[in-house]
C-alpha atoms as a PDB file:
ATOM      1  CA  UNK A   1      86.504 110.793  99.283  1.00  0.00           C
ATOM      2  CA  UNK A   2      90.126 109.848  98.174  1.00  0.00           C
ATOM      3  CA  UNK A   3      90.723 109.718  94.991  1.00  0.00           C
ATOM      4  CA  UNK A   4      93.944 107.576  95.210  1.00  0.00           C
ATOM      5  CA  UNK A   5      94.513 105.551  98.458  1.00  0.00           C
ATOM      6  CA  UNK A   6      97.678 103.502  98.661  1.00  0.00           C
ATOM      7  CA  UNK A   7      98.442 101.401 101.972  1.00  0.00           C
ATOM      8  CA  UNK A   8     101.073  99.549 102.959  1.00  0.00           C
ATOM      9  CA  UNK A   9     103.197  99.941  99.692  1.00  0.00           C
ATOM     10  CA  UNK A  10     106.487  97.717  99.429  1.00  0.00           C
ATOM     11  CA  UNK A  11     108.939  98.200  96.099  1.00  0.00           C
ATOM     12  CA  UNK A  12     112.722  96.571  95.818  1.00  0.00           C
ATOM     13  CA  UNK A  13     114.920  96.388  93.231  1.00  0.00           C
ATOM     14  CA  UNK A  14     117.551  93.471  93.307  1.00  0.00           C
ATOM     15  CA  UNK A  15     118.965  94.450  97.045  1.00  0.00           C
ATOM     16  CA  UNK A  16     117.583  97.998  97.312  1.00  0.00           C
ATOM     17  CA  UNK A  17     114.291  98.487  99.210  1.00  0.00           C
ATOM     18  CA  UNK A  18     112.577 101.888  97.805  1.00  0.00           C
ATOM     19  CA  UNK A  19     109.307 101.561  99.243  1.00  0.00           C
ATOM     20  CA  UNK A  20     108.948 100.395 102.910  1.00  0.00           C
ATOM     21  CA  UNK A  21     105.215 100.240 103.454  1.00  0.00           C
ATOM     22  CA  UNK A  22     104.070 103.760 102.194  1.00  0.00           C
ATOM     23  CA  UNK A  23     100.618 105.157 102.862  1.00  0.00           C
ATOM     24  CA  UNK A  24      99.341 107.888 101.255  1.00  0.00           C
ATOM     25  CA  UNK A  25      96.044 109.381 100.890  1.00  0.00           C
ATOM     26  CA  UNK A  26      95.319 112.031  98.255  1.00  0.00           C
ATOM     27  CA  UNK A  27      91.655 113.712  98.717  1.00  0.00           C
ATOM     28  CA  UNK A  28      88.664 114.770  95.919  1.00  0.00           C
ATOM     29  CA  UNK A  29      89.788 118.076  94.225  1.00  0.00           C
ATOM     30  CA  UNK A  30      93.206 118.896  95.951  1.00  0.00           C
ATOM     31  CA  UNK A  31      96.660 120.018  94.706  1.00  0.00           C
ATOM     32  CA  UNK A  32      98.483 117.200  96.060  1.00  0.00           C
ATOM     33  CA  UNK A  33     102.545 117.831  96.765  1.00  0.00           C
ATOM     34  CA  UNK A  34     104.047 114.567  97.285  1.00  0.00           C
ATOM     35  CA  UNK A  35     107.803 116.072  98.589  1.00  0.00           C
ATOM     36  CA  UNK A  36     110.955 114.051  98.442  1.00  0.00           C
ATOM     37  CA  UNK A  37     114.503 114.273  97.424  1.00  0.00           C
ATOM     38  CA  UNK A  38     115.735 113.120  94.505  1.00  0.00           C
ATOM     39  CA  UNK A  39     115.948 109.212  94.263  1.00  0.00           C
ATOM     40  CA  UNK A  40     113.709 108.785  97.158  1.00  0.00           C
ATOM     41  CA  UNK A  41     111.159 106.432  95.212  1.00  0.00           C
ATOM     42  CA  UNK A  42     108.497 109.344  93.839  1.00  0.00           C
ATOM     43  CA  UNK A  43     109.196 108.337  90.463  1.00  0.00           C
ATOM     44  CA  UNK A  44     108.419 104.473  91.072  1.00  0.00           C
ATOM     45  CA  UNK A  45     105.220 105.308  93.644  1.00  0.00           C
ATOM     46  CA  UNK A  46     103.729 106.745  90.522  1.00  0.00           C
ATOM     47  CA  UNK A  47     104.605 104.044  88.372  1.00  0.00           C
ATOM     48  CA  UNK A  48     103.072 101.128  90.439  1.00  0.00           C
ATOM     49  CA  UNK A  49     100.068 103.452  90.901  1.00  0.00           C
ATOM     50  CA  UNK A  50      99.894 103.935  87.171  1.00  0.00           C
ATOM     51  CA  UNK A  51     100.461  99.750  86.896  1.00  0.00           C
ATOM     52  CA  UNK A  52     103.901 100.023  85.124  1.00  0.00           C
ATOM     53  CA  UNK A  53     105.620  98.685  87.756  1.00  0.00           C
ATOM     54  CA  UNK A  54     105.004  95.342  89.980  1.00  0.00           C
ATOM     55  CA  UNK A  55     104.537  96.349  93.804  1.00  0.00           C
ATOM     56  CA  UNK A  56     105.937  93.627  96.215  1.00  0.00           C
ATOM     57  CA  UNK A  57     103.236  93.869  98.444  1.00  0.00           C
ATOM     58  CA  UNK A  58     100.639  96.959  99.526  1.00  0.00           C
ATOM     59  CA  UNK A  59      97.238  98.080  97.254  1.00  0.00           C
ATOM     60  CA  UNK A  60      96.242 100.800  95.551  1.00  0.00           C
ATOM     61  CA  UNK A  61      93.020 102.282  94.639  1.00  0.00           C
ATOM     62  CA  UNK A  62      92.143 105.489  92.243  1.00  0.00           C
ATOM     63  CA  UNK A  63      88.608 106.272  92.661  1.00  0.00           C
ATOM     64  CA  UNK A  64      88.054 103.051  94.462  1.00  0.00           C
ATOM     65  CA  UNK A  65      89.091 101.050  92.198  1.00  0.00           C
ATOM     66  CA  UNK A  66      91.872  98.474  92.800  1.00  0.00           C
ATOM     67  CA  UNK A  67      95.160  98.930  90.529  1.00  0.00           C
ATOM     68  CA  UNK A  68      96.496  95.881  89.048  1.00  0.00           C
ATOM     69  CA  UNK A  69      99.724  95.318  87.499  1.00  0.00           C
ATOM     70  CA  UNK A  70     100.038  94.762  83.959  1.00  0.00           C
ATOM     71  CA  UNK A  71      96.104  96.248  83.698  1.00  0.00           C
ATOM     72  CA  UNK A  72      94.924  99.891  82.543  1.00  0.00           C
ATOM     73  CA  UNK A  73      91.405  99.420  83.813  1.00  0.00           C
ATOM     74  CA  UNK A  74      91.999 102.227  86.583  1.00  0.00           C
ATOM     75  CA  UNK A  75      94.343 104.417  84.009  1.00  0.00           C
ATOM     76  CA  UNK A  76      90.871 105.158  82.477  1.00  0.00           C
ATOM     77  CA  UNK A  77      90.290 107.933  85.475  1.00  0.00           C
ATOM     78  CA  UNK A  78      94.392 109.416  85.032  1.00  0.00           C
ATOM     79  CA  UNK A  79      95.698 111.787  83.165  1.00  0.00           C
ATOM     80  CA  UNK A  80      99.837 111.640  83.525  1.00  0.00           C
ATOM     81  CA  UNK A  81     103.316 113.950  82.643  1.00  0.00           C
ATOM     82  CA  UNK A  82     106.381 112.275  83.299  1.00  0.00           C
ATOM     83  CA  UNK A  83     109.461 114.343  84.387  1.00  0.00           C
ATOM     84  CA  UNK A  84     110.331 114.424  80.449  1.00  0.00           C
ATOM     85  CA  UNK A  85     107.608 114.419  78.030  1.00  0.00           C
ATOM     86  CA  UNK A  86     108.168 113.201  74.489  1.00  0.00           C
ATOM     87  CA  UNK A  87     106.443 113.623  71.249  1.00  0.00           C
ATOM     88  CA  UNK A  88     106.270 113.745  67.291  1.00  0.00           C
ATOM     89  CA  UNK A  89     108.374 116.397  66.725  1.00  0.00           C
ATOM     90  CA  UNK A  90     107.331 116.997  63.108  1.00  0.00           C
ATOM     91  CA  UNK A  91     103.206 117.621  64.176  1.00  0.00           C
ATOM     92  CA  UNK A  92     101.797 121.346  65.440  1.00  0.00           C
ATOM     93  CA  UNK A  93     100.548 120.994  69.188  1.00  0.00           C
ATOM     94  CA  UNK A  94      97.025 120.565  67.646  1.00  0.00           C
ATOM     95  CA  UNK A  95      97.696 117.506  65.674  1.00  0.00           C
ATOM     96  CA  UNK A  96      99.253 116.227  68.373  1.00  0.00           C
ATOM     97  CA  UNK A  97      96.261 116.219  70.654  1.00  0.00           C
ATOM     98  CA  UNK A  98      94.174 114.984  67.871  1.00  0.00           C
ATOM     99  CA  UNK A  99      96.467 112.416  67.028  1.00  0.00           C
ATOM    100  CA  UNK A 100      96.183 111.397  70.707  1.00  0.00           C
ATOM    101  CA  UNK A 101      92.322 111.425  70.729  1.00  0.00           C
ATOM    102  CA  UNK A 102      91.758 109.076  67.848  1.00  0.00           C
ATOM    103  CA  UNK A 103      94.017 106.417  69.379  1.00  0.00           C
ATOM    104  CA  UNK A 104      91.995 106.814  72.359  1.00  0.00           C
ATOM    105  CA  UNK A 105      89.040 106.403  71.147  1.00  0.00           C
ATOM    106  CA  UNK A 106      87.664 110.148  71.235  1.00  0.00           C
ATOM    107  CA  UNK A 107      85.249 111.162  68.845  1.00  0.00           C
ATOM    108  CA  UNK A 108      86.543 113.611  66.330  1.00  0.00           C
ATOM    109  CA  UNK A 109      84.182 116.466  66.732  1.00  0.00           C
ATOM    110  CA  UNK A 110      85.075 115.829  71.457  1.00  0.00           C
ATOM    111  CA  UNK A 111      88.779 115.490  70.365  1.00  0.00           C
ATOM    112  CA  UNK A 112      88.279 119.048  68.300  1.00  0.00           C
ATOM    113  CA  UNK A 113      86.651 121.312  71.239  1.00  0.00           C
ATOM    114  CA  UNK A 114      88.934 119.361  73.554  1.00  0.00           C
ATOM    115  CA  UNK A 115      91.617 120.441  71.547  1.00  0.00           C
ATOM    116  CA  UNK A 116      90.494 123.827  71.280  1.00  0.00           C
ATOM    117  CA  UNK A 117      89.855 124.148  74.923  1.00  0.00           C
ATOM    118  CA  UNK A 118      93.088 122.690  76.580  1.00  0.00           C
ATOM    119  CA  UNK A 119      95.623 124.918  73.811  1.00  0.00           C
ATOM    120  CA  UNK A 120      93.867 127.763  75.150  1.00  0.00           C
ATOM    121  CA  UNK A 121      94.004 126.987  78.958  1.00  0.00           C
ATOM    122  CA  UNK A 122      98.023 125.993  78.590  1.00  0.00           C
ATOM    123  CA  UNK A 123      98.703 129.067  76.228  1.00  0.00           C
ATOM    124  CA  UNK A 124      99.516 127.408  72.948  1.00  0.00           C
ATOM    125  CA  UNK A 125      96.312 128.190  71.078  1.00  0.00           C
ATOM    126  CA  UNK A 126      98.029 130.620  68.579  1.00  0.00           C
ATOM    127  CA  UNK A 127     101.634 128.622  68.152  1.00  0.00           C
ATOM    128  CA  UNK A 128     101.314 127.358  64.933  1.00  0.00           C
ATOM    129  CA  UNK A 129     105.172 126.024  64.821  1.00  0.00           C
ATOM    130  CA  UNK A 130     106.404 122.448  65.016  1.00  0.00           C
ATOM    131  CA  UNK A 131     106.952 120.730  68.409  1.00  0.00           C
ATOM    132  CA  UNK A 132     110.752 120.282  67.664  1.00  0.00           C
ATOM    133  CA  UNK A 133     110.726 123.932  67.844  1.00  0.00           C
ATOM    134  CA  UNK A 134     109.498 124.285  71.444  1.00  0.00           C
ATOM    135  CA  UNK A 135     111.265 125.075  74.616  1.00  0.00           C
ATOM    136  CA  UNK A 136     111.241 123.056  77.637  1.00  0.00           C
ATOM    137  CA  UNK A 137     108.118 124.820  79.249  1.00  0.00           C
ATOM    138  CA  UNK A 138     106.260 124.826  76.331  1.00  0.00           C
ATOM    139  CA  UNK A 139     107.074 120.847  75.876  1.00  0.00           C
ATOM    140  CA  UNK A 140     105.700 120.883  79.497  1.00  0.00           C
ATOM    141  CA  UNK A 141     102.284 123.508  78.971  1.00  0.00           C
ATOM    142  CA  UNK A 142     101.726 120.770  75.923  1.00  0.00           C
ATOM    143  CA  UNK A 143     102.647 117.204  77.779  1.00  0.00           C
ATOM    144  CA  UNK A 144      99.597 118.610  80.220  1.00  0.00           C
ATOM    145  CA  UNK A 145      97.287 119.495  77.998  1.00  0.00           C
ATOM    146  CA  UNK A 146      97.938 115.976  76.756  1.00  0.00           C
ATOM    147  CA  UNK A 147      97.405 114.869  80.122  1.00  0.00           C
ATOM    148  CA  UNK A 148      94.266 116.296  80.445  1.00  0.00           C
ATOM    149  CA  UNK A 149      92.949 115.503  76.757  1.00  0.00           C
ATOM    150  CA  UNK A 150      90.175 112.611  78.543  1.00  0.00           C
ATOM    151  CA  UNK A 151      89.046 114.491  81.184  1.00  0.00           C
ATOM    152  CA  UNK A 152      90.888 112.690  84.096  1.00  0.00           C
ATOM    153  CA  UNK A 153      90.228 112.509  87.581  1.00  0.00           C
ATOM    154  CA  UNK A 154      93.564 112.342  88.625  1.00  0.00           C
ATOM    155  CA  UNK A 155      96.481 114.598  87.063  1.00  0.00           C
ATOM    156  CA  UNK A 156      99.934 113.282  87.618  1.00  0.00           C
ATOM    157  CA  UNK A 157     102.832 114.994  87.239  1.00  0.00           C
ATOM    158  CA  UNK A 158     106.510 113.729  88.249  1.00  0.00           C
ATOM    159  CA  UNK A 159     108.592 116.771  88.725  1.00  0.00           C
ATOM    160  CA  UNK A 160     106.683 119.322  86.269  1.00  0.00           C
ATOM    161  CA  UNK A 161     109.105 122.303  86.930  1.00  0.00           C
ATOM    162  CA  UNK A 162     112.120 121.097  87.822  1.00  0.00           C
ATOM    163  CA  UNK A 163     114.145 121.934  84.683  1.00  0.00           C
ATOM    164  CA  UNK A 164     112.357 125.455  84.233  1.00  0.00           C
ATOM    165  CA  UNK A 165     113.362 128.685  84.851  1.00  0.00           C
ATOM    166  CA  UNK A 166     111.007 131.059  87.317  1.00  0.00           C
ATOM    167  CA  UNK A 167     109.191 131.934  84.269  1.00  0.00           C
ATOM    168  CA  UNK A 168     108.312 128.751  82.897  1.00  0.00           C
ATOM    169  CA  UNK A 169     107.507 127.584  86.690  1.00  0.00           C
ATOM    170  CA  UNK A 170     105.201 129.573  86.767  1.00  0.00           C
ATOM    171  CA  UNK A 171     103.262 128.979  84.059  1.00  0.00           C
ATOM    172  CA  UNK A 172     103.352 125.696  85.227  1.00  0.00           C
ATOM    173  CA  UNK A 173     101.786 126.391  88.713  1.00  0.00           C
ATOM    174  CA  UNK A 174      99.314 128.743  87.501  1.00  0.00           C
ATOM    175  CA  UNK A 175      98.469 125.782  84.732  1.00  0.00           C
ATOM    176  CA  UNK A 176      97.642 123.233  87.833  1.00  0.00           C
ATOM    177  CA  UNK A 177      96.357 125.677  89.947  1.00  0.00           C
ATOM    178  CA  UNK A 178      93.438 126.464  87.233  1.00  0.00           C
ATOM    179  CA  UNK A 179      92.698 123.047  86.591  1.00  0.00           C
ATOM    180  CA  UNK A 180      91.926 122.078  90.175  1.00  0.00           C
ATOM    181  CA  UNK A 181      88.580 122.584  89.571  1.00  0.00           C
ATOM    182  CA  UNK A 182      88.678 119.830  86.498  1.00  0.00           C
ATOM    183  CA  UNK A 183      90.537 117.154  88.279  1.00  0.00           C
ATOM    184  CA  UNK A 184      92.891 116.361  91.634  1.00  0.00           C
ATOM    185  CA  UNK A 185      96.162 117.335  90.985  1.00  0.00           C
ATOM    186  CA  UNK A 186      99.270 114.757  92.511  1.00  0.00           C
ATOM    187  CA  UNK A 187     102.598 116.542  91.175  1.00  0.00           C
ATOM    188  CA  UNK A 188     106.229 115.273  92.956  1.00  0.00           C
ATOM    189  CA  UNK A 189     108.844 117.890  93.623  1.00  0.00           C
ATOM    190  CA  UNK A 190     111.674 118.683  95.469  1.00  0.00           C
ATOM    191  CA  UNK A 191     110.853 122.009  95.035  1.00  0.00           C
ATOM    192  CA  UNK A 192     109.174 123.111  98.476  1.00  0.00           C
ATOM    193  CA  UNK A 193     107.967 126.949  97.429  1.00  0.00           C
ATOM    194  CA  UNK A 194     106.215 125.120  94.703  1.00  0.00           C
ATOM    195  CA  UNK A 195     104.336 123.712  96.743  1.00  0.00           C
ATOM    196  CA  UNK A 196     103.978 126.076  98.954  1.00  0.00           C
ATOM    197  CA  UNK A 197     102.487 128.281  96.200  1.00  0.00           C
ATOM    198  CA  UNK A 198      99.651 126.282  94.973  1.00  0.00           C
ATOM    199  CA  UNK A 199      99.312 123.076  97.486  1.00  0.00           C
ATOM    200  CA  UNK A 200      96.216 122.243  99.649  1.00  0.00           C
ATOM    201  CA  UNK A 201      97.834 119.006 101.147  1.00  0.00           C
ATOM    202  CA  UNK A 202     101.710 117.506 101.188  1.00  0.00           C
ATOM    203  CA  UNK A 203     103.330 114.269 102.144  1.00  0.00           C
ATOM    204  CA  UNK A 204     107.041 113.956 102.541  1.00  0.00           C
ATOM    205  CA  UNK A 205     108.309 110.784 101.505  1.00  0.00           C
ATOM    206  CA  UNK A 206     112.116 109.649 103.326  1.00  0.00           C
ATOM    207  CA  UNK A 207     113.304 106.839 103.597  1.00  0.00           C
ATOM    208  CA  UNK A 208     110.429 104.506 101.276  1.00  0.00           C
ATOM    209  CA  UNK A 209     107.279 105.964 103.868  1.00  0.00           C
ATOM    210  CA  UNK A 210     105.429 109.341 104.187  1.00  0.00           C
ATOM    211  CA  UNK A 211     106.698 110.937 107.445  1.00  0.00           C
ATOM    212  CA  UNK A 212     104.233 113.730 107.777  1.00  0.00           C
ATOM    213  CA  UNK A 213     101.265 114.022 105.778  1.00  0.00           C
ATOM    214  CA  UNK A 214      97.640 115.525 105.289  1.00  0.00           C
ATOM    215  CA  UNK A 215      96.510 119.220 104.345  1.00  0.00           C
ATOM    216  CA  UNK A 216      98.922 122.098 104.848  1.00  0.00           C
ATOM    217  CA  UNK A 217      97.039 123.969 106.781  1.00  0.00           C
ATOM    218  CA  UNK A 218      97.031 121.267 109.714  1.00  0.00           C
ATOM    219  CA  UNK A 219     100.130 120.337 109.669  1.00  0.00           C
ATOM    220  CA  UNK A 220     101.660 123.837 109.981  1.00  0.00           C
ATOM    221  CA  UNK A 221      99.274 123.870 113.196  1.00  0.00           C
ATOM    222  CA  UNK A 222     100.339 121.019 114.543  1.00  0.00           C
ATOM    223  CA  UNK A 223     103.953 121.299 113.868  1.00  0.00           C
ATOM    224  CA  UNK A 224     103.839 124.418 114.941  1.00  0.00           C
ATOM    225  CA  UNK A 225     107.374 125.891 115.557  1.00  0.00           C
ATOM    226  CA  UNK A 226     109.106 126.888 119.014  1.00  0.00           C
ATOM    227  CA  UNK A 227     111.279 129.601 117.205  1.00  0.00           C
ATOM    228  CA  UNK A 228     110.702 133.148 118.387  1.00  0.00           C
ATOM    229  CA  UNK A 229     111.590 136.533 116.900  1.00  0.00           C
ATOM    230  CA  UNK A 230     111.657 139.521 119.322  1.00  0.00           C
ATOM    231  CA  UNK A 231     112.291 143.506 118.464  1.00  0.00           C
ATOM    232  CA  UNK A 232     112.843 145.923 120.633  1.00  0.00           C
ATOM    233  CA  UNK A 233     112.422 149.467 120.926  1.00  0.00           C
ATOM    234  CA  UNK A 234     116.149 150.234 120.840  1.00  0.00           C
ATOM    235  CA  UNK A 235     119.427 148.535 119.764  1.00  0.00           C
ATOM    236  CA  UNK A 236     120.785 148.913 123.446  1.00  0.00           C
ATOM    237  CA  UNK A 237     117.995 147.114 124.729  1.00  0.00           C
ATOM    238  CA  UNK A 238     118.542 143.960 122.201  1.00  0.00           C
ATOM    239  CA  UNK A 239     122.360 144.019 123.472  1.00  0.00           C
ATOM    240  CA  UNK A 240     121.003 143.907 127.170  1.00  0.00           C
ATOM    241  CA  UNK A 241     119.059 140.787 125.413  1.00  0.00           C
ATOM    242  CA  UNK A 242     121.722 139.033 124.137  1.00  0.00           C
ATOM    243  CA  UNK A 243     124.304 139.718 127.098  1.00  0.00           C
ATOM    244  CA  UNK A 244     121.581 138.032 129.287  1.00  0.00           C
ATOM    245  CA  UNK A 245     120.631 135.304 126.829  1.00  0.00           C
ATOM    246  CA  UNK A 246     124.048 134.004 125.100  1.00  0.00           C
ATOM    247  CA  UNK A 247     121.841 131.779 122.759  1.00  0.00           C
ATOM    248  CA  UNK A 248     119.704 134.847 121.385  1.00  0.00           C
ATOM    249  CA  UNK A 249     121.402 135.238 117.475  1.00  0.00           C
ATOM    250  CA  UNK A 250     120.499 138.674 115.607  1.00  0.00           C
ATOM    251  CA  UNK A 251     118.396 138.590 112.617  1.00  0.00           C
ATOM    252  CA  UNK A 252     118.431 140.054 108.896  1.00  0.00           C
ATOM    253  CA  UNK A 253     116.002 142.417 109.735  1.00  0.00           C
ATOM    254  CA  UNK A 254     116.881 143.979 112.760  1.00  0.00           C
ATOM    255  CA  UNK A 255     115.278 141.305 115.005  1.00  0.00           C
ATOM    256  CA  UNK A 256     116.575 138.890 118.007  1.00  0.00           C
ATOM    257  CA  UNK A 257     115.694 135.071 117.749  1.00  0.00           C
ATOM    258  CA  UNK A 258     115.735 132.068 119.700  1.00  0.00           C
ATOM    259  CA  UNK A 259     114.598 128.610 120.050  1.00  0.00           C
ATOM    260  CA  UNK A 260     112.586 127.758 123.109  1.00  0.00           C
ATOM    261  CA  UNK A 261     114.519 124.129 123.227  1.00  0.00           C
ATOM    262  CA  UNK A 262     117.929 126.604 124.304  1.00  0.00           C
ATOM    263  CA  UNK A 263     116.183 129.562 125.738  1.00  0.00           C
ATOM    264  CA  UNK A 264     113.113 129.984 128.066  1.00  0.00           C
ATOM    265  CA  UNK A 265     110.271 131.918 126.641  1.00  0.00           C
ATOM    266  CA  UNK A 266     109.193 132.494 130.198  1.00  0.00           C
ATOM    267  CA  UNK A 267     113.166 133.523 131.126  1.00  0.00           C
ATOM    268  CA  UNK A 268     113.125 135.640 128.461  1.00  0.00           C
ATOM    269  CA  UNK A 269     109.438 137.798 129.267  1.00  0.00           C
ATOM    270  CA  UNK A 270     110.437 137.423 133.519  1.00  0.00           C
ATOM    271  CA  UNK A 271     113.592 139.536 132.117  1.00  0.00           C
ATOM    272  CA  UNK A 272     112.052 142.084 129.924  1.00  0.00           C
ATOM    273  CA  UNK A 273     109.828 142.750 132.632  1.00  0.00           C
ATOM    274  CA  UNK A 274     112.136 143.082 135.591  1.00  0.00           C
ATOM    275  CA  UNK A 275     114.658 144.731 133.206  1.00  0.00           C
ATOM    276  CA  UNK A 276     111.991 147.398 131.806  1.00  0.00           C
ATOM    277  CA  UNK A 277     112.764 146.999 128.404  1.00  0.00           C
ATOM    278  CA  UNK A 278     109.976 148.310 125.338  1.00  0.00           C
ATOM    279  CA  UNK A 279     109.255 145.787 123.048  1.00  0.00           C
ATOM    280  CA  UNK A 280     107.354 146.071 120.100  1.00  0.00           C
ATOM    281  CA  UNK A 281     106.871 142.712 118.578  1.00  0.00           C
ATOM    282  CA  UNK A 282     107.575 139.247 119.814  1.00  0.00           C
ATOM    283  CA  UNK A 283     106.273 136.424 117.635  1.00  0.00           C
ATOM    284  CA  UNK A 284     106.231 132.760 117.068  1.00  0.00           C
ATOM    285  CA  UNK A 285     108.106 131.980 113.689  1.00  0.00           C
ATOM    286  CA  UNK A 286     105.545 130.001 111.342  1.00  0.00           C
ATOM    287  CA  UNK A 287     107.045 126.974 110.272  1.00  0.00           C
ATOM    288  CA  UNK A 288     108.209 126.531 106.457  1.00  0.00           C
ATOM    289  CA  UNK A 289     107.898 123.328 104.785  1.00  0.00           C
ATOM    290  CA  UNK A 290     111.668 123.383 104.207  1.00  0.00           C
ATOM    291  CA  UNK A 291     112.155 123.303 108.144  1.00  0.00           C
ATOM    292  CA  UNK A 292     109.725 120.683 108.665  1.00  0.00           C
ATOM    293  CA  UNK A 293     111.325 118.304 105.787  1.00  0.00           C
ATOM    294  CA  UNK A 294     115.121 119.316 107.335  1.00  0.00           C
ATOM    295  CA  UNK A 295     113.553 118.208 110.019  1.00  0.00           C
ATOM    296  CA  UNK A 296     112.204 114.882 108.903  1.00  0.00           C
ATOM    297  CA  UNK A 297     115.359 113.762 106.950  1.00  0.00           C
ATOM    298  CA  UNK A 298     117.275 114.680 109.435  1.00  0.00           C
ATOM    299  CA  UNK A 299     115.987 111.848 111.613  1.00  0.00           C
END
C-alpha cells in the first residue's frame, strides 16, 4: 500500500509553473528521499500535500484518503518538520511536548509516556535547559520528536540536515532510520549521501515532475552504468592500454577507466587478449545517485 499517492500534480505562482504534473508514490514503512535542488518545488509538494497550499489541478491521497485544501482531515495520519523549526523558547523540551499534546487533544497521562518515550529516542531525555539554549541539531532532534508526538503514519521532513554539521547529520539519520519501524519516513534533500545512507526508495524531482523514481535498489539495476574500471598487473601494461585506447583516463587508485559510449568493451578484451596482457580486475562502476541526478538535470 502507498501511504501518500499524488498524481498529476500542477502548482504556479503568478507566471512561474513549479509543479508540472508530478507523480509520486511513497510505499507502507519506507525511508522515502524525495531529491531535488534547491528551489525545485520540494518545499511547496509538501505543502499542498499537507493542505497549506491550493494545487491547480492533480490529487493527493495519505492513507487513501483524499487531501483537501483548506482541510486537516488527512493531517490526522502526519507528523511534519519544516526546514526551520520554531518554538517557545522559554519552556524545557518536555513542556514543550506536553504543551503540544494538550492542544491536541492527548490525554495527559499518553502525552506523559509519549513524552518520555520520544526525549529518549531523539537524545534529549536528560537536557533539562531552555530551548533558547539549544543548537541547531538539537532544535532539529526536538522539532521530530514533536513530529512524532501523535503517532503519525507519515513523517515529513523538508530538508532535516541541511544546516548541520556531519555530527548533527547524523544524529539526524540515525533518528529516521530508527523510527522506520513507527511510521514512513518522506524527508527532501539535496543531500544525495543522505540518502544514500538510510533510503529504501528516491524520486528526483527537475523541472516540476519526478524523472526517475521507485526503490533504490531497482533503479541502480536498471540504470545500471556503462563505466568500467580495469587494473592491470603492471603499470607498462596500463600504458600499452591507454596508447591503444586514447579515451582510457587513469584513476585515483591506480586503475584505468572508460565509458563504453567512447570505448568498446569488446575492443578493449579482443586487445588484452591478442596483446597478452594480466589483468586482475575489470569491473562495471555501480552507479551513484549523484551520477544518475547529473544525469537527469542535465537533460
Amino acid at each position: 500500500m502507498n501511504m501518500l499517492h499524488i498524481t498529476d500534480l500542477y502548482k504556479r505562482f503568478g507566471d512561474k509553473a513549479v509543479l508540472k504534473g508530478l507523480c509520486l508514490s511513497v510505499p507502507e514503512n519506507s525511508i522515502f528521499g524525495f531529491i531535488g535542488k534547491n528551489g525545485s518545488g520540494k518545499t511547496t509538494t509538501m505543502k499542498t500535500v499537507l493542505g497549506l497550499l491550493n494545487a491547480d489541478s492533480g490529487e493527493i491521497r495519505v492513507n487513501g484518503e483524499k487531501v483537501i485544501y483548506g482541510q486537516a482531515k488527512t493531517n490526522r495520519y502526519i507528523g511534519y518538520l519544516p526546514d526551520v523549526p520554531e518554538f517557545y523558547p522559554f519552556m524545557t523540551a518536555k513542556e514543550y511536548l506536553l504543551f503540544c499534546g494538550e492542544i491536541s487533544g492527548m490525554t495527559r497521562t499518553d502525552t506523559i509516556a509519549r513524552a518520555d518515550e520520544l526525549l529518549s529516542l531523539v537524545g534529549l531525555a536528560e537536557e533539562k535547559h531552555r530551548i533558547k539554549g539549544y543548537s541547531r541539531g538539537m532544535k532539529q532532534r526536538l522539532g521530530i520528536a514533536q513530529a512524532l508526538l501523535g503517532r503519525p503514519k507519515l513523517l515529513i521532513c523538508d530538508e532535516p540536515t541541511s544546516a548541520l554539521d556531519p555530527v548533527g547529520r547524523k544524529e539526524i539519520l540515525d533518528i529516521l532510520l530508527a523510527v522506520r519501524e513507527q511510521t514512513t519516513v518522506l524527508f527532501s534533500t539535496h543531500i544525495l549521501s543522505d540518502v544514500e545512507r538510510i533510503c529504501t526508495d528516491v524520486a528526483f524531482l527537475n523541472n516540476g515532475v519526478t524523472t526517475i523514481s521507485g526503490k533504490i535498489s531497482e533503479i541502480r539495476t536498471k540504470y545500471r552504468s556503462r563505466e568500467y574500471q580495469l587494473e592491470a598487473e603492471n603499470n607498462t601494461d596500463i600504458l600499452a592500454l591507454m596508447k591503444a585506447f586514447p579515451n582510457l583516463r587513469k584513476t585515483d587508485n591506480g586503475r584505468v577507466a572508460f565509458s563504453e559510449k567512447d570505448t568498446a568493451l569488446s575492443d578493449v578484451l579482443h586487445f588484452i587478449a591478442d596483446s597478452h596482457i594480466s589483468i586482475k580486475t575489470l569491473e562495471r562502476k555501480a552507479p551513484t545517485l549523484e551520477d544518475l541526478f547529473m544525469e537527469v538535470t542535465e537533460k
